[in-house]
C-alpha atoms as a PDB file:
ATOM      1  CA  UNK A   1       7.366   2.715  19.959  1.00  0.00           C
ATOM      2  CA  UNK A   2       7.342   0.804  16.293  1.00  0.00           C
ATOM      3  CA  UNK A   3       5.829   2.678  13.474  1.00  0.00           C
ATOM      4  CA  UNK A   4       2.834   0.089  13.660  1.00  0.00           C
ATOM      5  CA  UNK A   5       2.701   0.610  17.155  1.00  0.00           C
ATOM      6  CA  UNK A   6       1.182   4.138  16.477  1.00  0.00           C
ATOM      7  CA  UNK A   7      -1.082   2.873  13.658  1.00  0.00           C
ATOM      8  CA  UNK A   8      -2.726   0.435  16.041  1.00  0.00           C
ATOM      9  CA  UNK A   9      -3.591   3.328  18.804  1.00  0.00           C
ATOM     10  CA  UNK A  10      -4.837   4.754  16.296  1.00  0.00           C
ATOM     11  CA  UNK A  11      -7.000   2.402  14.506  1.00  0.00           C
ATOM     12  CA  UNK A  12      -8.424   1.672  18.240  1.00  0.00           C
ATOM     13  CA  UNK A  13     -10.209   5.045  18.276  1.00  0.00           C
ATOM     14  CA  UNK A  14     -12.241   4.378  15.336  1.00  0.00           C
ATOM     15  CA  UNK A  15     -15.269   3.424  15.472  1.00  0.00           C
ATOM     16  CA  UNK A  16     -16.262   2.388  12.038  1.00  0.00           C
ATOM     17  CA  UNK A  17     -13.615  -0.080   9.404  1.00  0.00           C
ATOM     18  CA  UNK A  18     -14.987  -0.705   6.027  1.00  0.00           C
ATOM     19  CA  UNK A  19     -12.904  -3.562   5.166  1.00  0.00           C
ATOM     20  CA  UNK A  20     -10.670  -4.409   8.682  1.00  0.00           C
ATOM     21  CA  UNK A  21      -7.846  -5.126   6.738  1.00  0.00           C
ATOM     22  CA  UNK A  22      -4.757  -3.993   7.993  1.00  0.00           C
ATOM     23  CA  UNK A  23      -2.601  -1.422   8.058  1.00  0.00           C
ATOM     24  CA  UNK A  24       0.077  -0.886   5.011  1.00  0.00           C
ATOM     25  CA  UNK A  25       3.013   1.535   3.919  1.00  0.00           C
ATOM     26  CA  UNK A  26       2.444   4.285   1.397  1.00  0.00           C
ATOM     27  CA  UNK A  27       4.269   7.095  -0.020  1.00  0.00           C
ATOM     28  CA  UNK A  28       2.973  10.921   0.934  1.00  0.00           C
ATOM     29  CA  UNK A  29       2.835  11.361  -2.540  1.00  0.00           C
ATOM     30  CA  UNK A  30       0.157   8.837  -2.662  1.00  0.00           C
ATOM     31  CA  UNK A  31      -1.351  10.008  -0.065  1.00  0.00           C
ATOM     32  CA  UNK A  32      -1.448  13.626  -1.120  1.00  0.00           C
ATOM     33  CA  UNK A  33      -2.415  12.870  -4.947  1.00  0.00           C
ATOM     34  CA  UNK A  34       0.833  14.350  -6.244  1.00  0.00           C
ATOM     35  CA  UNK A  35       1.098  10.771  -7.394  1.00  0.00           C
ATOM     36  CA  UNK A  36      -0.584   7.692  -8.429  1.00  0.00           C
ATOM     37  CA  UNK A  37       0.010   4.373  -7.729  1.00  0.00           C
ATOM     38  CA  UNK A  38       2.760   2.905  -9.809  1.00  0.00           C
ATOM     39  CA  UNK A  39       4.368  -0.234  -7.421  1.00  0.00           C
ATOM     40  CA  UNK A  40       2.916  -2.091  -4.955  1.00  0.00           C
ATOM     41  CA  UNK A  41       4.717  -5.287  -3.061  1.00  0.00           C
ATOM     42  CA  UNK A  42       3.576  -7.543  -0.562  1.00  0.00           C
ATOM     43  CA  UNK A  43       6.326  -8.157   2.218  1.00  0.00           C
ATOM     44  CA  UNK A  44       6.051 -10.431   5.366  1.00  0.00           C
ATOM     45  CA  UNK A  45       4.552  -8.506   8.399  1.00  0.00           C
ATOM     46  CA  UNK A  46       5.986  -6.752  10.825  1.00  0.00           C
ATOM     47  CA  UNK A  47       3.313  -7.312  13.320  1.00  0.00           C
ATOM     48  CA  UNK A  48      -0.375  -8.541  13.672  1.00  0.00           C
ATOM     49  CA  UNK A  49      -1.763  -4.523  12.717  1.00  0.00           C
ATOM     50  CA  UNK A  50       0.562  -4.889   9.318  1.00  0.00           C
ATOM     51  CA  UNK A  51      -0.920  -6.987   6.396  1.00  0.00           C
ATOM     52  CA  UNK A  52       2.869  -6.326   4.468  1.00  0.00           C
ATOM     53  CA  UNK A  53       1.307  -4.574   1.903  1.00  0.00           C
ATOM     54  CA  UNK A  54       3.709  -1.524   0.191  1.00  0.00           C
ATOM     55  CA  UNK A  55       2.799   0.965  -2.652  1.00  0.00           C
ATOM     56  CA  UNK A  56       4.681   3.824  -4.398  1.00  0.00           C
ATOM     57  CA  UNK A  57       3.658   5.798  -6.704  1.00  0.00           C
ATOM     58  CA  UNK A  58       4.836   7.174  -9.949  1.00  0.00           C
ATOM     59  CA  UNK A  59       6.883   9.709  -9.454  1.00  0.00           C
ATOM     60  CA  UNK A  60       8.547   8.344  -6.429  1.00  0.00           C
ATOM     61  CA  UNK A  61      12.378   7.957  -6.669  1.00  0.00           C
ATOM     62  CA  UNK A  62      14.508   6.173  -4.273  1.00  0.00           C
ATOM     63  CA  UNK A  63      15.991   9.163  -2.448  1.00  0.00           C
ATOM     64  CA  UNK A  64      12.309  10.018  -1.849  1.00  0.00           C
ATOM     65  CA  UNK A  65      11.809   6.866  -0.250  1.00  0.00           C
ATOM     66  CA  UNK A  66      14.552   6.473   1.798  1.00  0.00           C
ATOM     67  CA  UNK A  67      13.297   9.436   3.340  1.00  0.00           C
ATOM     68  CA  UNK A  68      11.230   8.381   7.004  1.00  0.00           C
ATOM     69  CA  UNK A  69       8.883  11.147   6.444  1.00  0.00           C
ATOM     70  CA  UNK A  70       7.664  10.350   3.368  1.00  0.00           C
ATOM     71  CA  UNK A  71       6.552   6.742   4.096  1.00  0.00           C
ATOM     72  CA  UNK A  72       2.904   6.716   5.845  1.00  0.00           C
ATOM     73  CA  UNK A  73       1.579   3.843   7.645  1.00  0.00           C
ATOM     74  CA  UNK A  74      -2.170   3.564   6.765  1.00  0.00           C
ATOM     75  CA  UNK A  75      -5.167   1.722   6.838  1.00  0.00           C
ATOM     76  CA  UNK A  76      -5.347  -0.797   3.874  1.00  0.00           C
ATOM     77  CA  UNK A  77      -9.045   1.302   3.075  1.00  0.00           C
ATOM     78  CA  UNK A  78      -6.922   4.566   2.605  1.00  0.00           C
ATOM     79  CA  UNK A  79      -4.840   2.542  -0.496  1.00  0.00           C
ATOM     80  CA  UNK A  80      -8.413   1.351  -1.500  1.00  0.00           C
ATOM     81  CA  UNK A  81      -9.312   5.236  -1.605  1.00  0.00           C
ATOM     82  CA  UNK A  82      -6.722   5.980  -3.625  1.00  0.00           C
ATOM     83  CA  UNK A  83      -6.527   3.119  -5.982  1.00  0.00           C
ATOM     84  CA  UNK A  84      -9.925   0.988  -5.948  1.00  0.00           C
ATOM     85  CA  UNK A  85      -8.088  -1.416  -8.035  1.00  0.00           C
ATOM     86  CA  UNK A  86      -5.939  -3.065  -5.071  1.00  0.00           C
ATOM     87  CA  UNK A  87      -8.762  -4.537  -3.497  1.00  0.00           C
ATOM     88  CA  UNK A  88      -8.789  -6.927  -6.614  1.00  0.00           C
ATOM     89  CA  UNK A  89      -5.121  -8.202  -5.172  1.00  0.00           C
ATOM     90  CA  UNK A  90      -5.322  -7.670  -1.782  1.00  0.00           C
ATOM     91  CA  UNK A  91      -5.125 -11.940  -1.037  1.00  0.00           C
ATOM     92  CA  UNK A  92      -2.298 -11.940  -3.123  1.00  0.00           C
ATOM     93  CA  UNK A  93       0.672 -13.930  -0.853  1.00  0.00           C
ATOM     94  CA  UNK A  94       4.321 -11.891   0.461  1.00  0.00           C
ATOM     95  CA  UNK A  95       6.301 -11.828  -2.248  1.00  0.00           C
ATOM     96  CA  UNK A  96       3.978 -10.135  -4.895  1.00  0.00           C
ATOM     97  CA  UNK A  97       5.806  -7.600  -7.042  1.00  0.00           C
ATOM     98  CA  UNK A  98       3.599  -5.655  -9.433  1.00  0.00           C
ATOM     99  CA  UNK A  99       3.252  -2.468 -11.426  1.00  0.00           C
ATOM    100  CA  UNK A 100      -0.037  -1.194 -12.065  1.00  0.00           C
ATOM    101  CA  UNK A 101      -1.305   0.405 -15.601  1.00  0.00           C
ATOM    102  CA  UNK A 102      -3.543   3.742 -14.200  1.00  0.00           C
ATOM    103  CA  UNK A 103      -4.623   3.931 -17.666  1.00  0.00           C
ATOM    104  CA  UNK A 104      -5.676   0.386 -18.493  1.00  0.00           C
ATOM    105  CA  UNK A 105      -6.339  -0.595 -14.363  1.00  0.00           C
ATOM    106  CA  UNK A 106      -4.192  -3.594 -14.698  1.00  0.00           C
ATOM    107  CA  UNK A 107      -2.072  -5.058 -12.206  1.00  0.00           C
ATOM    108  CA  UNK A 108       1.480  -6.785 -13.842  1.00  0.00           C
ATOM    109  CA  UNK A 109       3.444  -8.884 -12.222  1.00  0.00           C
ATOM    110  CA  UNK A 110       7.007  -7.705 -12.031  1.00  0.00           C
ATOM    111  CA  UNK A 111       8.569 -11.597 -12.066  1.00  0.00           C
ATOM    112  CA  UNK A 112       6.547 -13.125 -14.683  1.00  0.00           C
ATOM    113  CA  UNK A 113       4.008 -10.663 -17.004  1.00  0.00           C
ATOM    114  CA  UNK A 114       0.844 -11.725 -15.785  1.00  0.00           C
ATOM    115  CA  UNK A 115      -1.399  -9.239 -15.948  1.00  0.00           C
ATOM    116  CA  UNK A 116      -4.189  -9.443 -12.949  1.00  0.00           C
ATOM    117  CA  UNK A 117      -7.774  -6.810 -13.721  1.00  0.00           C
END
């Protein structure tokens, strides 16, 4: 069984979606407000239950990452909980890169500067 596999059982047992938008990867740090959204990237998707969205937050380092356990697969509304902000760049297309400004709630993108509110 896929990690998305287990998201989608899930997902099938609630009743009520705010958005329906897919599931994504987080960090537990995200997810347990030790930290706050710092990176988010769009990849392509795995399966039909993951909209490719990833997000890591600021004081995640890569040996954190690389560790199974602390990568979450959750409903795009539990990012949206978190960060309101990503809703704003959810239709971005695979391939976004950004880092996001928690104190000015700006979105940059990593390959060219743009900033996205």
């Amino acid at each position: 069984m896929g990690l998305f596999d287990k998201f989608k059982k899930t997902e099938e047992k609630k009743t009520l979606k705010t958005h329906n938008l897919g599931g994504c990867v987080i960090t537990k740090s995200l997810d347990d407000g030790t930290s706050k959204l710092k990176w988010i990237f769009r990849e392509e998707s795995v399966n039909p239950v993951d909209n490719g969205w990833r997000a890591l937050g600021d004081t995640d380092t890569e040996e954190y990452i690389n560790v199974p356990e602390n990568n979450l697969v959750v409903d795009f509304d539990r990012l949206i909980e978190i960060e309101p902000a990503v809703l704003a760049i959810y239709d971005m297309p695979v391939g976004t890169d950004m880092e996001f400004d928690s104190q000015r709630k700006v979105f940059i993108d990593s390959n060219t500067g743009k900033e996205y509110r």
